[in-house]
Protein backbone atom coordinates (compact mmCIF):
# COMPACT_ATOMS: atom_id res chain seq x y z
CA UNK A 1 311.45 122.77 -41.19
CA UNK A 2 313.25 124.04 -38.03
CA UNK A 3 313.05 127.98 -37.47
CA UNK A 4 316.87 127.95 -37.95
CA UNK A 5 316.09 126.48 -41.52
CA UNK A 6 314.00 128.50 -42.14
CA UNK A 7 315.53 132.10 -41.07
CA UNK A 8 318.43 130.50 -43.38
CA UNK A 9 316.46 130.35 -46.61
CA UNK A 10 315.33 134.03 -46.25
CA UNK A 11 316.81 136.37 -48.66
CA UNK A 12 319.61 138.92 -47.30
CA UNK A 13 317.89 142.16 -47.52
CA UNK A 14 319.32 144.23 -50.44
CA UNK A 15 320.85 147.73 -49.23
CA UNK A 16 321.16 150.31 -51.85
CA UNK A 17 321.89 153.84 -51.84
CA UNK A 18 318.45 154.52 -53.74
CA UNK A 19 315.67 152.53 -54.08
CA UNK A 20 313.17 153.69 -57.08
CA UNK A 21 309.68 152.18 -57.15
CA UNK A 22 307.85 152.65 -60.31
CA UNK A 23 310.00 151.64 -63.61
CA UNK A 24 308.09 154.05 -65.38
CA UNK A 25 309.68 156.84 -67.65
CA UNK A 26 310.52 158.99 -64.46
CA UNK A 27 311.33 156.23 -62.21
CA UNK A 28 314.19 154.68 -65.04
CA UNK A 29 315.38 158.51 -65.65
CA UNK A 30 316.28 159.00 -61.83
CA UNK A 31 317.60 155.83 -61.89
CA UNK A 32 319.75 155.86 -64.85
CA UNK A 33 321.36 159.35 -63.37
CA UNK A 34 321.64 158.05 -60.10
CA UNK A 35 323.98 155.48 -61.83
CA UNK A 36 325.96 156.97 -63.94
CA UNK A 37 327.20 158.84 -60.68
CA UNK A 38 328.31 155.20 -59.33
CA UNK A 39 325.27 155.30 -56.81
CA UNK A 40 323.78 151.29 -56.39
CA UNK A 41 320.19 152.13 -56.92
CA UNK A 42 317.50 149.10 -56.82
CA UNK A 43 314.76 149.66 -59.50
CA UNK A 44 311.37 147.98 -58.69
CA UNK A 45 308.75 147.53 -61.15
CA UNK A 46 305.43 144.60 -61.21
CA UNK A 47 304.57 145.21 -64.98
CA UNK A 48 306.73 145.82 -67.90
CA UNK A 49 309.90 148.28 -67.06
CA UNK A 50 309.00 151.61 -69.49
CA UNK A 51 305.88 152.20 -68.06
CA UNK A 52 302.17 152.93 -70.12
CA UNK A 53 303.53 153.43 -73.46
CA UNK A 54 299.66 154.46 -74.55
CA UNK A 55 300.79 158.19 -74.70
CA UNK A 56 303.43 157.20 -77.26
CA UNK A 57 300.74 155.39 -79.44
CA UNK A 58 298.42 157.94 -78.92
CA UNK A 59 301.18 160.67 -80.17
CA UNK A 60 301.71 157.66 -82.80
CA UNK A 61 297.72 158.07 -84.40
CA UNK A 62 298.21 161.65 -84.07
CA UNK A 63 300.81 162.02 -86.97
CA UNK A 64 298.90 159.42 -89.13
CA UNK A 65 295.91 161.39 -88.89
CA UNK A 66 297.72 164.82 -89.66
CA UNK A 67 298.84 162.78 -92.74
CA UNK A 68 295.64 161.59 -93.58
CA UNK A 69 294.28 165.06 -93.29
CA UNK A 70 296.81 167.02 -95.26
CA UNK A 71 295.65 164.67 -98.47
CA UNK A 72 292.37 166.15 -97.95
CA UNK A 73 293.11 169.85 -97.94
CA UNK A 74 296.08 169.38 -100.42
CA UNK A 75 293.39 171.88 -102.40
CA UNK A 76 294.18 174.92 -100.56
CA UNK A 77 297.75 174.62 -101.98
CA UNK A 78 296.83 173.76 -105.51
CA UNK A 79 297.79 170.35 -105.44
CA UNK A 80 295.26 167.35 -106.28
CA UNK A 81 293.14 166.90 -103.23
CA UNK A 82 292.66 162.96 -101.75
CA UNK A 83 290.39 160.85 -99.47
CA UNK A 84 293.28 158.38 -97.97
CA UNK A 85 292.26 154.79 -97.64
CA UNK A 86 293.93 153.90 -94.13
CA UNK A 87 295.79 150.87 -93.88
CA UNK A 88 295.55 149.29 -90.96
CA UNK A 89 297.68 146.79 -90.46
CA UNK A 90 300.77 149.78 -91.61
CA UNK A 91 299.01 152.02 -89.11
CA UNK A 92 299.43 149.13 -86.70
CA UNK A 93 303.34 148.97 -88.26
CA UNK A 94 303.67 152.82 -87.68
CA UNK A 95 302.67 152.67 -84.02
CA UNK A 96 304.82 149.42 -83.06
CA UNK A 97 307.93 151.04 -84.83
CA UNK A 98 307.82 154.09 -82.70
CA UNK A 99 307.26 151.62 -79.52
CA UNK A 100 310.09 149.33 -80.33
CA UNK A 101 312.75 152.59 -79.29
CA UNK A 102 311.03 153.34 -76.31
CA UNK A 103 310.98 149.41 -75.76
CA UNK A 104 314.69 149.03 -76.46
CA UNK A 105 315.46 151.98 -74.16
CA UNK A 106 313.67 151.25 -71.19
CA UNK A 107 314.50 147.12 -71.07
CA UNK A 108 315.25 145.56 -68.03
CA UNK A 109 318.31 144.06 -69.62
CA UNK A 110 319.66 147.71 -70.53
CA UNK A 111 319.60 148.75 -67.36
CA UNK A 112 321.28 146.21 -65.91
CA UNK A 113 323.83 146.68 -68.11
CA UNK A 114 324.36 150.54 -66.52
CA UNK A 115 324.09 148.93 -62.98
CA UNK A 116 320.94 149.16 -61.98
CA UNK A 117 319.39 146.22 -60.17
CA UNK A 118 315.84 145.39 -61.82
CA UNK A 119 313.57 143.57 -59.41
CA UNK A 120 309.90 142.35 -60.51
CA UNK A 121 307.11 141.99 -58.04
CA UNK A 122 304.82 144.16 -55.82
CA UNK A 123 306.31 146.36 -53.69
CA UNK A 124 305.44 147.10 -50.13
CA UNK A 125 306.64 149.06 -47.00
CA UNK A 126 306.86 147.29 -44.07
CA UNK A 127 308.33 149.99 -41.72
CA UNK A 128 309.89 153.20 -42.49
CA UNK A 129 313.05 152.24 -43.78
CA UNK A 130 312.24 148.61 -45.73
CA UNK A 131 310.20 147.99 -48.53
CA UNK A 132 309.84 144.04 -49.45
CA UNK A 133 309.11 142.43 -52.69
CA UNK A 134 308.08 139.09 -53.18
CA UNK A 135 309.84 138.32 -49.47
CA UNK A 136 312.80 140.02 -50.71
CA UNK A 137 313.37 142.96 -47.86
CA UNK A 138 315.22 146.38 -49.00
CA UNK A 139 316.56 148.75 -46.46
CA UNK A 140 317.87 151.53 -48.92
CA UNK A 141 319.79 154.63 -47.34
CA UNK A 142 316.49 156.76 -49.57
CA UNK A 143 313.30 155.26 -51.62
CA UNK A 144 311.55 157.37 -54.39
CA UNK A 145 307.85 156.57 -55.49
CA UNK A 146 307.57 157.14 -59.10
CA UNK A 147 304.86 154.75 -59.71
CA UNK A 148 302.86 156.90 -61.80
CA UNK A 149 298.52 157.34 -62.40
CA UNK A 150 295.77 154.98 -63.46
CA UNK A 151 292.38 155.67 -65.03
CA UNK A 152 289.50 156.46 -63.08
CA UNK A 153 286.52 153.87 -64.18
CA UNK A 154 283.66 156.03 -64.48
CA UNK A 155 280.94 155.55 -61.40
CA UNK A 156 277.71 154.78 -64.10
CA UNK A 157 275.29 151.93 -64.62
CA UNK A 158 276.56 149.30 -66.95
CA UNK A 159 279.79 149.99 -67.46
CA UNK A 160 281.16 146.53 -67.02
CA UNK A 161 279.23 145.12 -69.38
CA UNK A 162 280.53 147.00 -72.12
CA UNK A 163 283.61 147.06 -74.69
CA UNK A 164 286.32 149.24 -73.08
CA UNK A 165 289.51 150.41 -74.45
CA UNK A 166 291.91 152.56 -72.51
CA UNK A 167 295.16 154.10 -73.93
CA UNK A 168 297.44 151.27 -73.13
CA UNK A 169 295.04 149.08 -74.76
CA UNK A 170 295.78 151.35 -78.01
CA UNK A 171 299.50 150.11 -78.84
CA UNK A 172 298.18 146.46 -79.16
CA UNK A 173 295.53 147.14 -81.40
CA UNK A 174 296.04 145.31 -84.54
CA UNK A 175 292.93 147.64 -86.30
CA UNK A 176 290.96 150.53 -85.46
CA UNK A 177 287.99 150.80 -83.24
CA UNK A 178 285.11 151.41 -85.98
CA UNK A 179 282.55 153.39 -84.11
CA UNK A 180 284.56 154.53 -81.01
CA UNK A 181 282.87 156.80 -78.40
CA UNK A 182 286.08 158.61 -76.45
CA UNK A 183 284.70 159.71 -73.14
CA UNK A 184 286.98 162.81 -71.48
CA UNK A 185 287.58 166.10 -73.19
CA UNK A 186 291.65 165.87 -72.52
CA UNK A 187 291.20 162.47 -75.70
CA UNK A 188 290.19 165.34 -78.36
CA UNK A 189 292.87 164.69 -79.91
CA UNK A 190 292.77 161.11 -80.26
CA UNK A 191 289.29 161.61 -80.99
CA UNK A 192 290.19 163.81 -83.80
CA UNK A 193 292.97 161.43 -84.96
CA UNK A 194 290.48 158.55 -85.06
CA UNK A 195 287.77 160.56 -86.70
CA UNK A 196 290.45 161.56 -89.87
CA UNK A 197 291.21 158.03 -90.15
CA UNK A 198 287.72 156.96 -91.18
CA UNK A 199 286.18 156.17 -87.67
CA UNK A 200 282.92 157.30 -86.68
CA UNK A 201 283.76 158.80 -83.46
CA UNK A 202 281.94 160.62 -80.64
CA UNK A 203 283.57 163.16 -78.44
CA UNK A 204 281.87 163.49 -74.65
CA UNK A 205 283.68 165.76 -72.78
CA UNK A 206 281.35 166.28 -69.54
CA UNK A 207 283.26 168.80 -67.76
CA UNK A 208 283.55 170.77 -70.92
CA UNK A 209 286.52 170.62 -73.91
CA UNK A 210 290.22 170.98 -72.82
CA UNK A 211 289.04 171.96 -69.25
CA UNK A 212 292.26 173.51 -67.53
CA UNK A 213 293.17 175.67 -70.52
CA UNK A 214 292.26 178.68 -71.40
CA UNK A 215 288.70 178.72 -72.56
CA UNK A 216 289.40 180.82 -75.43
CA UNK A 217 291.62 178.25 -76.69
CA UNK A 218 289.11 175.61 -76.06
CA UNK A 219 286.69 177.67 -78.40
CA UNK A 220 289.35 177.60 -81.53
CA UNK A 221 289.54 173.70 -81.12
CA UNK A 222 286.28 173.31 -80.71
CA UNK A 223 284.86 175.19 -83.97
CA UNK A 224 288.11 173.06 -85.96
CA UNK A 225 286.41 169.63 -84.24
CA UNK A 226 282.89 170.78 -85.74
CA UNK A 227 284.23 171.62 -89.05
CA UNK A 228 286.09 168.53 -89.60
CA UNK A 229 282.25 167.12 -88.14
CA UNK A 230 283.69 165.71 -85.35
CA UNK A 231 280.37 164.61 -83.20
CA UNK A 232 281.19 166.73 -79.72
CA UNK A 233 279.22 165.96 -76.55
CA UNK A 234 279.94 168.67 -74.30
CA UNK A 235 278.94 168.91 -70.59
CA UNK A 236 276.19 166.29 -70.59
CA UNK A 237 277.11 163.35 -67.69
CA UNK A 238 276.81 160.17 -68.68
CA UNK A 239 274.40 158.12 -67.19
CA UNK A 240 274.67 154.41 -67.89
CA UNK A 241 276.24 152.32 -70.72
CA UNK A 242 273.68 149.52 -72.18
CA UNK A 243 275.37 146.33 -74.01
CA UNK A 244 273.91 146.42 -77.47
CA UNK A 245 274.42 143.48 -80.16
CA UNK A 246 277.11 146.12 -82.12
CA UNK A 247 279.06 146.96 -79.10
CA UNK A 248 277.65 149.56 -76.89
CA UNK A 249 274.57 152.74 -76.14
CA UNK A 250 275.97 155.36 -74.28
CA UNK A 251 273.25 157.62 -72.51
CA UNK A 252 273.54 161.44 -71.30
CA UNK A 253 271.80 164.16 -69.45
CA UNK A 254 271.17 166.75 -71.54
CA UNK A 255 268.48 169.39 -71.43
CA UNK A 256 266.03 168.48 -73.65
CA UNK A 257 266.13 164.79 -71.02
CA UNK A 258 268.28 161.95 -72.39
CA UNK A 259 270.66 161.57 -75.53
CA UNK A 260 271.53 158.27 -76.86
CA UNK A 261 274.82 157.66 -78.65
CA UNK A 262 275.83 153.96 -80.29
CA UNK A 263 279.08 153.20 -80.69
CA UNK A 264 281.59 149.93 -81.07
CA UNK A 265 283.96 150.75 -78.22
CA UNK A 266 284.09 153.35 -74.65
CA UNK A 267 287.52 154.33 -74.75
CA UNK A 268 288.67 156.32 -71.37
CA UNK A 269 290.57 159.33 -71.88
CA UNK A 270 289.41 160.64 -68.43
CA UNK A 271 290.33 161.53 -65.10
CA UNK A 272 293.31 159.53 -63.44
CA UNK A 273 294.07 158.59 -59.56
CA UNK A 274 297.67 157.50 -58.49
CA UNK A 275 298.57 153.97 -58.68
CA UNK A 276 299.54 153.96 -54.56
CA UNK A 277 296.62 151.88 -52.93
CA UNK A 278 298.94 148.70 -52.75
CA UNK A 279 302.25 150.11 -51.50
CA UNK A 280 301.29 150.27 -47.73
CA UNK A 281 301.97 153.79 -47.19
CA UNK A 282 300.54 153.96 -43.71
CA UNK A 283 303.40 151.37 -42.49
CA UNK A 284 306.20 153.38 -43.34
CA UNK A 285 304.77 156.98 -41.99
CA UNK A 286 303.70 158.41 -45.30
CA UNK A 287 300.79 160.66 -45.23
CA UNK A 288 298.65 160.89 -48.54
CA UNK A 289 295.56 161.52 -49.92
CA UNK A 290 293.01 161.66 -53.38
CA UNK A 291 295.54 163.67 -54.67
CA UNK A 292 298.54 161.84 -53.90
CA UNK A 293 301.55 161.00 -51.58
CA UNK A 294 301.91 164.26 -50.14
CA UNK A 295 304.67 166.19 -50.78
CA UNK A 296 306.95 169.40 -49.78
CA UNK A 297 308.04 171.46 -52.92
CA UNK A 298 311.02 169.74 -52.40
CA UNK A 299 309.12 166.50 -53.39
CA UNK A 300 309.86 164.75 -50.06
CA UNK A 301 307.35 163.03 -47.89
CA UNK A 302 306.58 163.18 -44.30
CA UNK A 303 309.09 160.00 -43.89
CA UNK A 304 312.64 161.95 -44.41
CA UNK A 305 313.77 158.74 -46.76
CA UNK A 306 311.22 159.03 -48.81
CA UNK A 307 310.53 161.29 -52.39
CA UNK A 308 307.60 161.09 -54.56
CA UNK A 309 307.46 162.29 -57.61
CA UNK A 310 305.58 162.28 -61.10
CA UNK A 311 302.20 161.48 -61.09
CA UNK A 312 301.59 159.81 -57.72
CA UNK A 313 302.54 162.76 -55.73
CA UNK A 314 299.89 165.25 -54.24
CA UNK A 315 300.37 167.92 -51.66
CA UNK A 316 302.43 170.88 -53.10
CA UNK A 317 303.07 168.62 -56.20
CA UNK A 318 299.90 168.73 -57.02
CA UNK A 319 299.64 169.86 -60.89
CA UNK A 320 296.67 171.28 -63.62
CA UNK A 321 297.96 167.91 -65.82
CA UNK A 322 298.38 164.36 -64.18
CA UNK A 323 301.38 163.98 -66.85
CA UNK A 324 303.39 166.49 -65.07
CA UNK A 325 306.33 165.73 -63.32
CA UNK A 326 308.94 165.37 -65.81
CA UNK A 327 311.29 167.74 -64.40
CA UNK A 328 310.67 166.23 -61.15
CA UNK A 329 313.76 163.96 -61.52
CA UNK A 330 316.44 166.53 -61.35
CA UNK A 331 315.19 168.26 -58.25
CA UNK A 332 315.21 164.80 -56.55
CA UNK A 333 318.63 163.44 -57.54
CA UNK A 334 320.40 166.46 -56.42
CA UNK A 335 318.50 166.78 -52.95
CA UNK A 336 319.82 162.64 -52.68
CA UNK A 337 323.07 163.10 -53.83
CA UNK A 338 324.07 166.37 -53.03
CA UNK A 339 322.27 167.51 -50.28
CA UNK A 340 321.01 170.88 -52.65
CA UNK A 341 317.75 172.66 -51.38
CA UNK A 342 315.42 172.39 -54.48
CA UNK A 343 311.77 173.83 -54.80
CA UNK A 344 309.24 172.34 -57.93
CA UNK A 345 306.86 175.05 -58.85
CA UNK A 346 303.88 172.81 -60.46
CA UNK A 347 302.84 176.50 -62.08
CA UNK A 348 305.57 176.57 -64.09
CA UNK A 349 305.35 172.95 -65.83
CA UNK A 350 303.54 173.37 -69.79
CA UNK A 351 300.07 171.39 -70.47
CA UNK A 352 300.13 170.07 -74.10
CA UNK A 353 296.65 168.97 -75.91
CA UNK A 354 298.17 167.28 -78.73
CA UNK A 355 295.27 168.25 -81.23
CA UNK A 356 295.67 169.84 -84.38
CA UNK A 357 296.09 172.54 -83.62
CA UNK A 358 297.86 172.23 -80.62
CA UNK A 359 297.31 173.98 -77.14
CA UNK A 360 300.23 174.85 -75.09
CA UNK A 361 299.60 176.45 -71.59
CA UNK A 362 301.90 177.37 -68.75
CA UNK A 363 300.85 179.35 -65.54
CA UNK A 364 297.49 180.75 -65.10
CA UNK A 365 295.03 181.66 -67.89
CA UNK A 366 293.52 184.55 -68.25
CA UNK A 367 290.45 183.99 -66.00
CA UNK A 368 292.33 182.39 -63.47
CA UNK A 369 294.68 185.22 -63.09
CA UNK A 370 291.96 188.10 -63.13
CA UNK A 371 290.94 186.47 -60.29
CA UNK A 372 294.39 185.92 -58.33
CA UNK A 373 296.98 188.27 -59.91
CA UNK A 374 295.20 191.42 -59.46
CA UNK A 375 295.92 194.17 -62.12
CA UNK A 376 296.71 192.07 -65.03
CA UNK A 377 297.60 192.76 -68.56
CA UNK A 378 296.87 190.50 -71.66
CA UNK A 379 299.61 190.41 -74.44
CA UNK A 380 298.68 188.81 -77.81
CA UNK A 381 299.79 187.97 -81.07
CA UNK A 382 297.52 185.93 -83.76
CA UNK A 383 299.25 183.87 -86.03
CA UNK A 384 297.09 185.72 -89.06
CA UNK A 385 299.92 188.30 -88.86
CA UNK A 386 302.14 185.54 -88.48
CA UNK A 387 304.31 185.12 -91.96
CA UNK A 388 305.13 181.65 -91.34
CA UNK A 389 301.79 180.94 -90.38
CA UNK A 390 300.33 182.72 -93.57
CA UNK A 391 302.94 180.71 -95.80
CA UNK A 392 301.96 177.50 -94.88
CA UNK A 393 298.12 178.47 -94.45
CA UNK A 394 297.67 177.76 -90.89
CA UNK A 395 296.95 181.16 -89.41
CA UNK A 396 294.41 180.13 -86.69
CA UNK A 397 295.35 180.65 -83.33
CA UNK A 398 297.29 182.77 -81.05
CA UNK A 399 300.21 183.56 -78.58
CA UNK A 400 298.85 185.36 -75.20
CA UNK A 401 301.06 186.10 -72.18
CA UNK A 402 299.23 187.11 -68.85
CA UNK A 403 301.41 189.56 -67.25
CA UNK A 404 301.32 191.82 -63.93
CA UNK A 405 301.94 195.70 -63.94
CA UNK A 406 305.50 195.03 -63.29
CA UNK A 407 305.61 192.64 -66.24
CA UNK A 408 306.37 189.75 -64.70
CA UNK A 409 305.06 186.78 -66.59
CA UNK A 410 301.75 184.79 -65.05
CA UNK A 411 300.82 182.55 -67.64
CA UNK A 412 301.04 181.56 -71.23
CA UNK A 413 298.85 180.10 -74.16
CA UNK A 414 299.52 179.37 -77.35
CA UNK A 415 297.09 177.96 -79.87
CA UNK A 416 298.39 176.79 -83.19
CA UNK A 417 300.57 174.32 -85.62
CA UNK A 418 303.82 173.81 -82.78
CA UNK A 419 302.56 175.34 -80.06
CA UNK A 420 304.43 172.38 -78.05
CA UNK A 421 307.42 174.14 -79.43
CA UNK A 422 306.91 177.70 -79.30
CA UNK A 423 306.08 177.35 -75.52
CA UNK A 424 309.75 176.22 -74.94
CA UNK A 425 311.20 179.75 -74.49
CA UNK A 426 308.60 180.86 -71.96
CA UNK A 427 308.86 177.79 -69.69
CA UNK A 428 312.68 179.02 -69.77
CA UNK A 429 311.52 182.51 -68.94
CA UNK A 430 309.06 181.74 -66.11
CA UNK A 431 311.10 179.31 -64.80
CA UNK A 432 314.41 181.61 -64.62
CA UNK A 433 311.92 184.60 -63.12
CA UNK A 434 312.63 186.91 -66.54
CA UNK A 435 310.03 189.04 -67.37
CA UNK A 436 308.43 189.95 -70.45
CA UNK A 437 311.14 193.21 -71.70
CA UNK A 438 313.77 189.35 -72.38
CA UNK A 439 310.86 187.76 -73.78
CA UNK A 440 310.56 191.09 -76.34
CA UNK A 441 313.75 191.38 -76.73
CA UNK A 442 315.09 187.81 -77.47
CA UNK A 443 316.59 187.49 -80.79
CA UNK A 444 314.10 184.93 -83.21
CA UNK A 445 314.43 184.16 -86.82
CA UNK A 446 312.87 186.50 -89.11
CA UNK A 447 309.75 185.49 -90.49
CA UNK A 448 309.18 182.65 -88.31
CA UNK A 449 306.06 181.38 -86.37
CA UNK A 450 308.27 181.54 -82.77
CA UNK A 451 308.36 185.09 -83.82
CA UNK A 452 304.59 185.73 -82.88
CA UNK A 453 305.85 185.19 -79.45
CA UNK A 454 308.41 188.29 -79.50
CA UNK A 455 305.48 190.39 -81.28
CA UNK A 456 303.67 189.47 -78.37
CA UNK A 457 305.83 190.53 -75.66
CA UNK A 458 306.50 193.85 -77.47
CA UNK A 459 302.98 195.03 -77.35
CA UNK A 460 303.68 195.41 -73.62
CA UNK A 461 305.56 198.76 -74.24
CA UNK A 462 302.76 200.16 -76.10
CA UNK A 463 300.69 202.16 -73.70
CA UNK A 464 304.04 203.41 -72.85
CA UNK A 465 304.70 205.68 -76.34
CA UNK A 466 302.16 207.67 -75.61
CA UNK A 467 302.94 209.07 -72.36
CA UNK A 468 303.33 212.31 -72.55
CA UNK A 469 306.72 212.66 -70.14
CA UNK A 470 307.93 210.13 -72.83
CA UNK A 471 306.97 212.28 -75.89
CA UNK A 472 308.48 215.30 -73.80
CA UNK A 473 311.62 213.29 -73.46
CA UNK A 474 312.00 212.55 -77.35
CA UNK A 475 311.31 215.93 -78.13
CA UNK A 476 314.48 217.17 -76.32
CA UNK A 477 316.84 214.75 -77.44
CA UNK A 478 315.58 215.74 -81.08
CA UNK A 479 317.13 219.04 -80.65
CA UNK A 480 320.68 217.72 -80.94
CA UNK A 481 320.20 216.01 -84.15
């Protein structure tokens, strides 16, 4: 073939407005947006377009096991109380139905339907302004990185000789793991769902239970885990994994020397690293590290074209929860298409344990902001004086806000059935820069459990009726009736 041939037979490079890599659920947002604004955007993805759908399946288990535990304490309520015999193969049903949406939603064919050209394959810089995939070049006016986190493998003897599930693997599973040991505190609650569905199932959380949270929080899901006799490993580091004829032996420091846990299955719910080692960062000028592609808080890299967002990007980007980064998209798109000045606070974006119950944070906890926030001031509210709590008989748990003298709101928790929900206002509040006198005095539905939050917020006025220039103040106006 003659060199004219064969500069022929190479592909035109593609030149779109926006190039996304990563086809995951951030990467498919931006690009969908970008879109519907009439902006050609390239999409580039080297697995399935829709991204890890183990969180879904995860969430999936979740609600089966709430089921299956609501049969067993249907004697609190006076109602005939039931072991449930799990089905697996409708289990298996449940989980695939809730995937088939997300599926439909995220296809490659849907998306090319709103404009977006998919593209499969590895992608790759190769200067500062092209990315090629499979020999296909793409010199887009601006790229965005969205290609998300992977699991760390733990660094202990053995492990590769052992049965090893990781979340992804979890919305393929035609039955569940029997004897599963979940190693990482942050799978607690798929350790709990597992464990209500008839699994034998040991927790080892070596840096501790929801670590990130605050630890009072930690301490209500922890004494639920042991009640519902949840086996919990905390803090001991694994040391190897030994193949054993009925899966696996899992062995940990501990104090007293070495403890020994058997189990059918290692499933990872650990720490993860972002998926960037094959994109060739260096070639195109983009500075990064264990943390990430480093970023500005206007999610741009040191190469002017390029954004990073979601997962994959460090620097001032760099979150408390490696499934931040939702909010990322909106920041970007208007910074491409509009030239707007955004800033991300990472601070301000909620951390969800999806146990039962549920842990909502936002901002600093309480020991984190005695050390950085100076004169602090703890507001609370427990759900025991909580009447929609006490009606449906869930009244553990708590809403505390962490404000400043001023009362200008530091951080949130909230422990309890929807605190995914009832953290919704505050992220609106911290995120706007209200403090907490709109928090107290936002109108909420009588009797409700979002309710705790206002009760909360009010108890910051309370030093203040007893000041004395206060009471002085009363006392005059009473004099005119």
């Amino acid at each position: 073939m003659s060199d004219g041939t064969a500069k022929a037979a190479r592909p035109a490079a593609l030149t779109p407005d926006i190039c996304v890599i990563g086809a995951g659920a951030n990467g498919i947002a931006l690009a969908i947006a970008a879109a519907a604004f009439g902006v050609p955007v390239v999409l580039i993805e080297r697995d399935a377009t829709g991204g890890d759908q183990g969180p879904l399946a995860v969430r999936a288990l979740i609600e089966v096991g709430v089921r299956a535990q609501a049969l067993r304490d249907a004697g609190r309520f006076g109602l005939p109380a039931a072991e449930p015999q799990p089905n697996a193969a409708q289990i298996h049903d449940h989980v695939q139905r809730a995937l088939a949406t997300d599926r439909a939603n995220h296809a490659a064919e849907r998306l090319a339907t709103l404009g977006i050209t998919v593209i499969r394959g590895e992608a790759r810089f190769t200067s500062r302004s092209t990315v090629t995939v499979e020999g296909q070049p793409i010199k887009a006016r601006r790229f965005v990185i969205a290609t998300g986190a992977r699991t760390i493998p733990p660094a202990m003897e053995g492990f590769d000789a052992v049965p090893v599930l990781l979340e992804s693997d979890l919305a393929g599973l035609t039955r569940l793991p029997e004897r599963p040991i979940v190693l990482g505190g942050a799978g607690a609650a798929l350790a709990q769902a597992l464990h209500r569905l008839g699994c034998t199932v040991n927790l080892v959380a070596p840096d501790g239970l929801l670590a990130g949270h605050d630890a009072e929080a930690a301490t209500i899901l922890r004494r639920r885990l042991l009640r519902e006799e949840l086996a919990l490993h905390e803090n001991g580091e694994p040391l190897r994994a030994e193949r054993t004829r009925s899966g696996l032996r899992l062995v940990l420091s501990s104090p007293a020397g070495e403890t020994m846990i058997e189990g059918s299955h290692l499933i990872l719910c650990g720490p993860r690293r972002p998926a960037i080692e094959e994109l060739d960062l260096d070639l195109a000028g983009i500075r990064h590290d264990g943390s990430g592609i480093t970023v500005d808080r206007s999610l741009r890299t040191s190469n002017r074209r390029v954004h990073a967002l979601g997962a994959c990007a460090g620097g001032a980007a760099t979150a408390p929860s490696d499934r931040a980064g939702e909010d990322h998209v909106g920041p970007v798109l208007r910074s491409i298409l509009f030239r707007q000045p955004m800033k991300i606070d990472p601070a301000s974006e909620p951390r969800v344990a999806w146990s039962r119950p549920q842990v909502a944070s936002l901002g600093l906890s309480e020991a984190e902001a005695r050390k950085a926030a100076g004169t602090i001031q703890v507001l609370r509210w427990p759900f025991s004086e909580n009447a929609a709590a006490q009606a449906a008989g869930e009244t553990e748990g708590f809403v505390k806000a962490i404000v400043d003298r001023k009362g200008h709101i530091r951080g949130v928790t909230i422990v309890g059935e929807d605190a995914s929900e009832l953290i919704a206002p505050w992220c609106i509040a911290m995120r706007a820069g209200l403090g907490i006198g709109t928090m107290a005095g936002m109108p909420l539905p009588a009797g409700a459990r979002s309710d705790a939050s206002r009760r909360a917020a009010l108890s910051f006025h309370a030093a203040s009726t007893t000041r004395p220039g206060l009471r002085r103040l009363i006392g005059f106006l009473r004099r005119f009736g």
